[in-house]
C-alpha atoms as a PDB file:
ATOM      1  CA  UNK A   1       0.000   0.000   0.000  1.00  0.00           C
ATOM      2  CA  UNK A   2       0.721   3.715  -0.484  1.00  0.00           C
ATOM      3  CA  UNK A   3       1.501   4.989   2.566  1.00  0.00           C
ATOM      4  CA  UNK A   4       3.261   8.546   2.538  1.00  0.00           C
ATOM      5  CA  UNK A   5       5.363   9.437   4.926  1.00  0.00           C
ATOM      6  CA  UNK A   6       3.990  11.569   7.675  1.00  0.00           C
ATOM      7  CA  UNK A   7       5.106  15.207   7.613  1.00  0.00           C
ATOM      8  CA  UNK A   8       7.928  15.951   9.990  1.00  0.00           C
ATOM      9  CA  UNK A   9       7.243  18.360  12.929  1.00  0.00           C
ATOM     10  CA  UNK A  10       7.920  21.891  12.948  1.00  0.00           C
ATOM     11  CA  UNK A  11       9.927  22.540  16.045  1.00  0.00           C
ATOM     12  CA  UNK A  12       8.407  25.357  18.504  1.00  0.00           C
ATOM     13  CA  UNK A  13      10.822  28.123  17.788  1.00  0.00           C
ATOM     14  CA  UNK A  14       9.761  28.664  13.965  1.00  0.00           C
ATOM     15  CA  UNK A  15       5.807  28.660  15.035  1.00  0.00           C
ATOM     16  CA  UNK A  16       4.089  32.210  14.146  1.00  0.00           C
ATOM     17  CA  UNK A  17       3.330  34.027  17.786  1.00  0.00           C
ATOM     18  CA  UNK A  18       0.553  35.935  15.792  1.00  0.00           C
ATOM     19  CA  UNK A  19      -2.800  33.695  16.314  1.00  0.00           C
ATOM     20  CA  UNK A  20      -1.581  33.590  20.692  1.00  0.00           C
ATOM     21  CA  UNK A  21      -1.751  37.564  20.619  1.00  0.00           C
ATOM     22  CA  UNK A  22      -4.715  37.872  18.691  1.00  0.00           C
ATOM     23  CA  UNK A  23      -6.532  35.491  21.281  1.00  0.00           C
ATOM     24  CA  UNK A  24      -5.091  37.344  24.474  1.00  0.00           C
ATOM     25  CA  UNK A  25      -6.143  40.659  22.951  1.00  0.00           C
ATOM     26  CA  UNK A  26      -9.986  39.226  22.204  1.00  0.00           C
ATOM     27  CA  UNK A  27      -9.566  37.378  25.903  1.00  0.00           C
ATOM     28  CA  UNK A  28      -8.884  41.062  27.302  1.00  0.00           C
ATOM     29  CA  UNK A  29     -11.595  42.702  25.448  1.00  0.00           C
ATOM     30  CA  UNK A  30     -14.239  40.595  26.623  1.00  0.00           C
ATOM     31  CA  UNK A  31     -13.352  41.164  29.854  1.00  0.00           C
ATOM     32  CA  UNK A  32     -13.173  44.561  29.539  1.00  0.00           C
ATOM     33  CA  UNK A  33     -16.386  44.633  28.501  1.00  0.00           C
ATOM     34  CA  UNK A  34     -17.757  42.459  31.109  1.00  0.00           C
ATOM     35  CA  UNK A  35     -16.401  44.904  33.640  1.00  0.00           C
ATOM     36  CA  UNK A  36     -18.043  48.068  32.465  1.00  0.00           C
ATOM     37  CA  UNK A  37     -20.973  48.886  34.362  1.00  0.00           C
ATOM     38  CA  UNK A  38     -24.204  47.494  33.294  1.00  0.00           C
ATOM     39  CA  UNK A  39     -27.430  49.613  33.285  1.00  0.00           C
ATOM     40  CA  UNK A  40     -30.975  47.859  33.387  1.00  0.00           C
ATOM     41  CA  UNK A  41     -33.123  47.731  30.697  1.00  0.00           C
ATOM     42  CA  UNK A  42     -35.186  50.338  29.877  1.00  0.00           C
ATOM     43  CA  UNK A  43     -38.611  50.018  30.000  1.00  0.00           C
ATOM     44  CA  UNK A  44     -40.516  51.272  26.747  1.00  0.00           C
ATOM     45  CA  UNK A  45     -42.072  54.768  28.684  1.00  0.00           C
ATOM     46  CA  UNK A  46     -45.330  54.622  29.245  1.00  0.00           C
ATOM     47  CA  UNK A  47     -47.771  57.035  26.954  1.00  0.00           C
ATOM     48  CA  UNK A  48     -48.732  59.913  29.186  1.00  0.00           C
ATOM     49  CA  UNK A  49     -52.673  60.329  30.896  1.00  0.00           C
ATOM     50  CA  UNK A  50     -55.035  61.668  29.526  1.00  0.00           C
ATOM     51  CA  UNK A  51     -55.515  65.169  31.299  1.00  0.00           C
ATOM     52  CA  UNK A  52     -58.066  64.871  33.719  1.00  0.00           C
ATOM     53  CA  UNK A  53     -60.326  68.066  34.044  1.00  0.00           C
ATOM     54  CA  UNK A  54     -62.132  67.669  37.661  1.00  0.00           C
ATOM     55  CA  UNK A  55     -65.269  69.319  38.456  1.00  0.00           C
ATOM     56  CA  UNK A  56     -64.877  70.923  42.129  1.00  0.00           C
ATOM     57  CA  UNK A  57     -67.885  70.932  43.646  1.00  0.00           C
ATOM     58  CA  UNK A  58     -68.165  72.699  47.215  1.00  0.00           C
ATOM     59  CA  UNK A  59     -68.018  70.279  50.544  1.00  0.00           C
ATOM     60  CA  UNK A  60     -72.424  69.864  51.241  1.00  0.00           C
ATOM     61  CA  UNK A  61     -71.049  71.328  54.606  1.00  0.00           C
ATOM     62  CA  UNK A  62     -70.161  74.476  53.046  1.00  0.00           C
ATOM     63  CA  UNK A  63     -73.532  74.840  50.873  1.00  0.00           C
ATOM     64  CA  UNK A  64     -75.319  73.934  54.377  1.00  0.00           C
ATOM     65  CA  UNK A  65     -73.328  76.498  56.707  1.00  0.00           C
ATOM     66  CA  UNK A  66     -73.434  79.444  53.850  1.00  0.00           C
ATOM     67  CA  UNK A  67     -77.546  78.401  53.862  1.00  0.00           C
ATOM     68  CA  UNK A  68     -78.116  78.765  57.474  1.00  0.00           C
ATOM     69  CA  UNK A  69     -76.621  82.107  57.461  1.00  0.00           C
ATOM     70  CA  UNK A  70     -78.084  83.434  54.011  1.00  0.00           C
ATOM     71  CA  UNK A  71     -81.132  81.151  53.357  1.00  0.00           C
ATOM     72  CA  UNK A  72     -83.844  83.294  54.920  1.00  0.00           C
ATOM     73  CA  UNK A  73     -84.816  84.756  52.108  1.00  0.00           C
ATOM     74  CA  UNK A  74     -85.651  81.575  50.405  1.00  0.00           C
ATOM     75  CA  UNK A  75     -89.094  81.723  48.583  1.00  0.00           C
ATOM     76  CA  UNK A  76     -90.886  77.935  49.334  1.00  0.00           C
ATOM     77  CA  UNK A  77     -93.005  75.821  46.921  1.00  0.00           C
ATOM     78  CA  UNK A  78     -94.070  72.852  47.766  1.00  0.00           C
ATOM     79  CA  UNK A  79     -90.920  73.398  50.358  1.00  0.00           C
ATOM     80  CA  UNK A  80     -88.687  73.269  47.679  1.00  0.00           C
ATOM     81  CA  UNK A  81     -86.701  75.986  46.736  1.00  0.00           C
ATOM     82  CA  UNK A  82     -83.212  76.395  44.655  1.00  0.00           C
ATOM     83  CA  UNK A  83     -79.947  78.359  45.217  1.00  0.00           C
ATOM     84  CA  UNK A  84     -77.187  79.246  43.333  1.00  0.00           C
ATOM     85  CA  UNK A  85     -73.467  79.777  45.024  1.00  0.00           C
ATOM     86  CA  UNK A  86     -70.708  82.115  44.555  1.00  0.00           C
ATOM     87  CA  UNK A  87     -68.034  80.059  42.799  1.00  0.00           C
ATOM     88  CA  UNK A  88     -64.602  81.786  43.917  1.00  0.00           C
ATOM     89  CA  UNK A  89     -63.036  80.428  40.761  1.00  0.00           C
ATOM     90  CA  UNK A  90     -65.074  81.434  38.672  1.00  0.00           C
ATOM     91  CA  UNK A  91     -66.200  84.128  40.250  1.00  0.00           C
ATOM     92  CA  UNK A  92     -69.355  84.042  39.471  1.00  0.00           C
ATOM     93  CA  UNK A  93     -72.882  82.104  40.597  1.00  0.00           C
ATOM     94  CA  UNK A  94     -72.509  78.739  39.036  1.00  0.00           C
ATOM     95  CA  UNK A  95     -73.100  76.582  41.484  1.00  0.00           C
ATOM     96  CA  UNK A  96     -76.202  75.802  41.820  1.00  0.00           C
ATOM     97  CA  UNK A  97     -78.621  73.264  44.273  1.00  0.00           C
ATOM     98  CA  UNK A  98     -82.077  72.541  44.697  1.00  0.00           C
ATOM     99  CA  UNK A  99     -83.134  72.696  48.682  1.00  0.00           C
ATOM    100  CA  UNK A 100     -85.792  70.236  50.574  1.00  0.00           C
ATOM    101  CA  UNK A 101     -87.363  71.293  53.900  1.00  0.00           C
ATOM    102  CA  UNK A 102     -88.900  68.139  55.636  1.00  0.00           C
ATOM    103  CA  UNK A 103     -89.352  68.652  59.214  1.00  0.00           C
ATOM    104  CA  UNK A 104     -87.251  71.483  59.750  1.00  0.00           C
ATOM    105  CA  UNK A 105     -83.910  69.429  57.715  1.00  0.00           C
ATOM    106  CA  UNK A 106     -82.837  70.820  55.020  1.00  0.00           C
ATOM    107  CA  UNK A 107     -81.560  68.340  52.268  1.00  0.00           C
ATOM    108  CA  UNK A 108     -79.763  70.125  49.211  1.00  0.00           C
ATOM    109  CA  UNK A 109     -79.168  68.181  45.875  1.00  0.00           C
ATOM    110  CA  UNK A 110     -77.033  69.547  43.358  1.00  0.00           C
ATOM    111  CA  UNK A 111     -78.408  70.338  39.585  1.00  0.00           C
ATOM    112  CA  UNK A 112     -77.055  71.251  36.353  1.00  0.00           C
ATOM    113  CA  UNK A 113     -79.258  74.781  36.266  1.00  0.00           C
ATOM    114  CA  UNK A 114     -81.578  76.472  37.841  1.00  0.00           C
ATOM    115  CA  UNK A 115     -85.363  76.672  36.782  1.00  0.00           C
ATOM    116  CA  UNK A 116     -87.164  79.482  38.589  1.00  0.00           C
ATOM    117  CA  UNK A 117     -85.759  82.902  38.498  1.00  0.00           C
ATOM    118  CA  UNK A 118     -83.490  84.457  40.965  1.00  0.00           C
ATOM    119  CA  UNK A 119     -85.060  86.949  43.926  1.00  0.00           C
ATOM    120  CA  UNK A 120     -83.653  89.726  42.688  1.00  0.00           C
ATOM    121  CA  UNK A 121     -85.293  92.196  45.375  1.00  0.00           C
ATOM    122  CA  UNK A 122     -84.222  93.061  48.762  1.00  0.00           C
ATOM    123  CA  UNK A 123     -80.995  91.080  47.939  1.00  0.00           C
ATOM    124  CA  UNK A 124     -77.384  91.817  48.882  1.00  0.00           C
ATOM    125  CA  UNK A 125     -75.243  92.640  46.577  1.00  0.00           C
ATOM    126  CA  UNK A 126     -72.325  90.581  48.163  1.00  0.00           C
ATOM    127  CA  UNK A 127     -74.282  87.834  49.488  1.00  0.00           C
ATOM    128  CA  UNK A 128     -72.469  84.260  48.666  1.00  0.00           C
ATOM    129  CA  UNK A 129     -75.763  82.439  48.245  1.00  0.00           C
ATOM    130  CA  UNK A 130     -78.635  83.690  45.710  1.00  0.00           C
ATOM    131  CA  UNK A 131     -82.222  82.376  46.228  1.00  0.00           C
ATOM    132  CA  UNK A 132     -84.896  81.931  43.441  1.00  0.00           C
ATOM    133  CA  UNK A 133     -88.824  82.660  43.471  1.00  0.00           C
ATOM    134  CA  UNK A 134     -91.260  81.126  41.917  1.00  0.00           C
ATOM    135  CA  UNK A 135     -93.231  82.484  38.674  1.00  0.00           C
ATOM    136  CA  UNK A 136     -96.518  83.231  40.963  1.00  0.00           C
ATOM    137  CA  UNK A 137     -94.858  85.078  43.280  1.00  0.00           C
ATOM    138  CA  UNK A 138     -92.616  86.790  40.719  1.00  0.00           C
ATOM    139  CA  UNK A 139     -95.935  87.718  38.989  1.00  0.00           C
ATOM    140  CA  UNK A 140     -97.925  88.993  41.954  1.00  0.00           C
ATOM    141  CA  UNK A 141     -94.772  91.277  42.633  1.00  0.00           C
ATOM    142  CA  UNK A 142     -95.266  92.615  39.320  1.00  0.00           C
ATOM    143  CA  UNK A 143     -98.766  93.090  39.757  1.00  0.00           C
ATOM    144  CA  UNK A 144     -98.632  95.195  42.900  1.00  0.00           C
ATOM    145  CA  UNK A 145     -95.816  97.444  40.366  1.00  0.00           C
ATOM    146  CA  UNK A 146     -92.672  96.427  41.879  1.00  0.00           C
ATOM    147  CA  UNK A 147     -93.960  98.108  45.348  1.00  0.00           C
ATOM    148  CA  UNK A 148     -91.835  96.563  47.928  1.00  0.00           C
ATOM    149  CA  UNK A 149     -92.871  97.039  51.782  1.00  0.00           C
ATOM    150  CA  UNK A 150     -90.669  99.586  53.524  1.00  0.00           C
ATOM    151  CA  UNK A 151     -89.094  97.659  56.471  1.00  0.00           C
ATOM    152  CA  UNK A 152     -88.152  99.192  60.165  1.00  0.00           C
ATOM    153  CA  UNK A 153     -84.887  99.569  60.864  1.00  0.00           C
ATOM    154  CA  UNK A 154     -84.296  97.075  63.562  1.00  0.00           C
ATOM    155  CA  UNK A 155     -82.276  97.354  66.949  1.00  0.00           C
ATOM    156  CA  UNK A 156     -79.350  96.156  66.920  1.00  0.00           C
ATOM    157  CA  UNK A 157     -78.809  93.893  70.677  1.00  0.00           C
ATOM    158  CA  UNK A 158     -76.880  97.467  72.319  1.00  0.00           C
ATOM    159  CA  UNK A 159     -80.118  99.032  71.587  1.00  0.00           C
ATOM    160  CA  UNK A 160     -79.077 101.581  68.724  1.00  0.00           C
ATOM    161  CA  UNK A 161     -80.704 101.423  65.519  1.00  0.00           C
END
């Protein structure tokens, strides 16, 4: 058989030192790399909220305690009656309930609008709270030609008036 002779041996001392720096230098790069400092992954943000526009309404305390002290004038039907209050934001009447008188409770309910027309006599001009009247009495006001009654001056608890 044909058997060649096996190649002889190239002694250590002629082999290229090329290929054992190119593997240190890749060695030391990886390492390199594996010391730099890692950050996390970033989550993908999230898309912002929709801007929420929230309606403020007054506490029912406040609508209660401004009605105790201005609600006098309130013109009853059927004891209901309806009141608009000063909105500081707005600054304006825009706030507006609808009262219930049941045994001497009152029980307010807040509403879009208001449906009777607002007392516009004997009114203060920087009152918080503005009542409403109904169309009779609104008419029968108008009948009598916008008389209103004159009203005593009261005494005031020192005794002046």
């Amino acid at each position: 058989m044909d058997e060649t002779p096996p190649e002889p041996l190239v002694p250590r001392s002629r082999l290229s030192k090329t290929p054992s720096w190119i593997t240190l230098g890749f060695v030391l790069g990886v390492l390199f790399m594996l010391s730099l400092p890692h950050d996390a992954p970033k989550k993908p943000a999230a898309p912002p909220e929709p801007a929420l526009v929230r309606l403020e309404r007054p506490k029912l305390t406040e609508v209660e305690a401004v009605f105790a002290e201005w609600g006098d004038r309130a013109v009853w039907e059927h004891d209901l009656t309806e009141v608009a209050l000063w909105d500081t934001e707005k600054r304006s009447y825009t706030i507006f309930y609808e009262v219930l008188r049941r045994e001497g409770q009152y029980y307010f309910r807040s509403i879009p609008r208001l449906t009777r027309p607002i007392l516009e006599r004997g009114t203060d001009p920087q009152a918080p709270l503005l009542v409403t009247e109904t169309e009779k009495t609104r008419r029968e006001w108008i009948e009598r030609g916008r008389y209103e009654p004159r009203t005593e001056p009261q005494e005031t608890p020192d005794g002046r008036r």
